[in-house]
Protein backbone atom coordinates (compact mmCIF):
# COMPACT_ATOMS: atom_id res chain seq x y z
CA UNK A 1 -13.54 3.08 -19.68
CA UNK A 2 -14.05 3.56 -15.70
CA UNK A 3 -11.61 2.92 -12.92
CA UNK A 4 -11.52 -0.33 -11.52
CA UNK A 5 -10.53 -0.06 -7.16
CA UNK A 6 -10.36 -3.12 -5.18
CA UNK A 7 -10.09 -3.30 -1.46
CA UNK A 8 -6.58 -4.28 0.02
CA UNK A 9 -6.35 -7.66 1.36
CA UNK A 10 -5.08 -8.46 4.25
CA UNK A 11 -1.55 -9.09 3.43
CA UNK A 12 -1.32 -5.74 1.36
CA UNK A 13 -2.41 -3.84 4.83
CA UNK A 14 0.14 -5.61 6.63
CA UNK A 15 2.90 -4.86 4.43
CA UNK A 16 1.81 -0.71 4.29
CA UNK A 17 1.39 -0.88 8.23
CA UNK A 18 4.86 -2.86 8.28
CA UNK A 19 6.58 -0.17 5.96
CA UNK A 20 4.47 2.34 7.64
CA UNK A 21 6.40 1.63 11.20
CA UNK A 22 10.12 1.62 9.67
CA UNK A 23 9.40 4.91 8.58
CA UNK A 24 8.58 4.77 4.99
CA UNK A 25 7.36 7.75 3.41
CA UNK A 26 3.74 7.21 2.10
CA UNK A 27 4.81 8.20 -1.87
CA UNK A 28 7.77 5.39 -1.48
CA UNK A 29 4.98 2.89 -0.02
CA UNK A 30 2.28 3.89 -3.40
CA UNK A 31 5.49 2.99 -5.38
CA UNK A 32 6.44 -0.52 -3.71
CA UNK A 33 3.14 -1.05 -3.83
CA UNK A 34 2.31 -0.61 -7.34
């Protein structure tokens, strides 16, 4: 079975940028995130 990606919406890139500017460490943002 292949790998099925889908773009970010718009709300998703808001909340990385948002978590992103309180300093948020990008592996603590891929687990938030799901």
């Amino acid at each position: 079975m292949g790998k099925n990606y889908d773009q970010l919406d718009i709300d998703e890139r808001y909340e990385i940028y948002r978590l992103h500017q309180a300093n948020t460490s990008l592996q603590a943002i891929g687990r938030l995130m799901g």
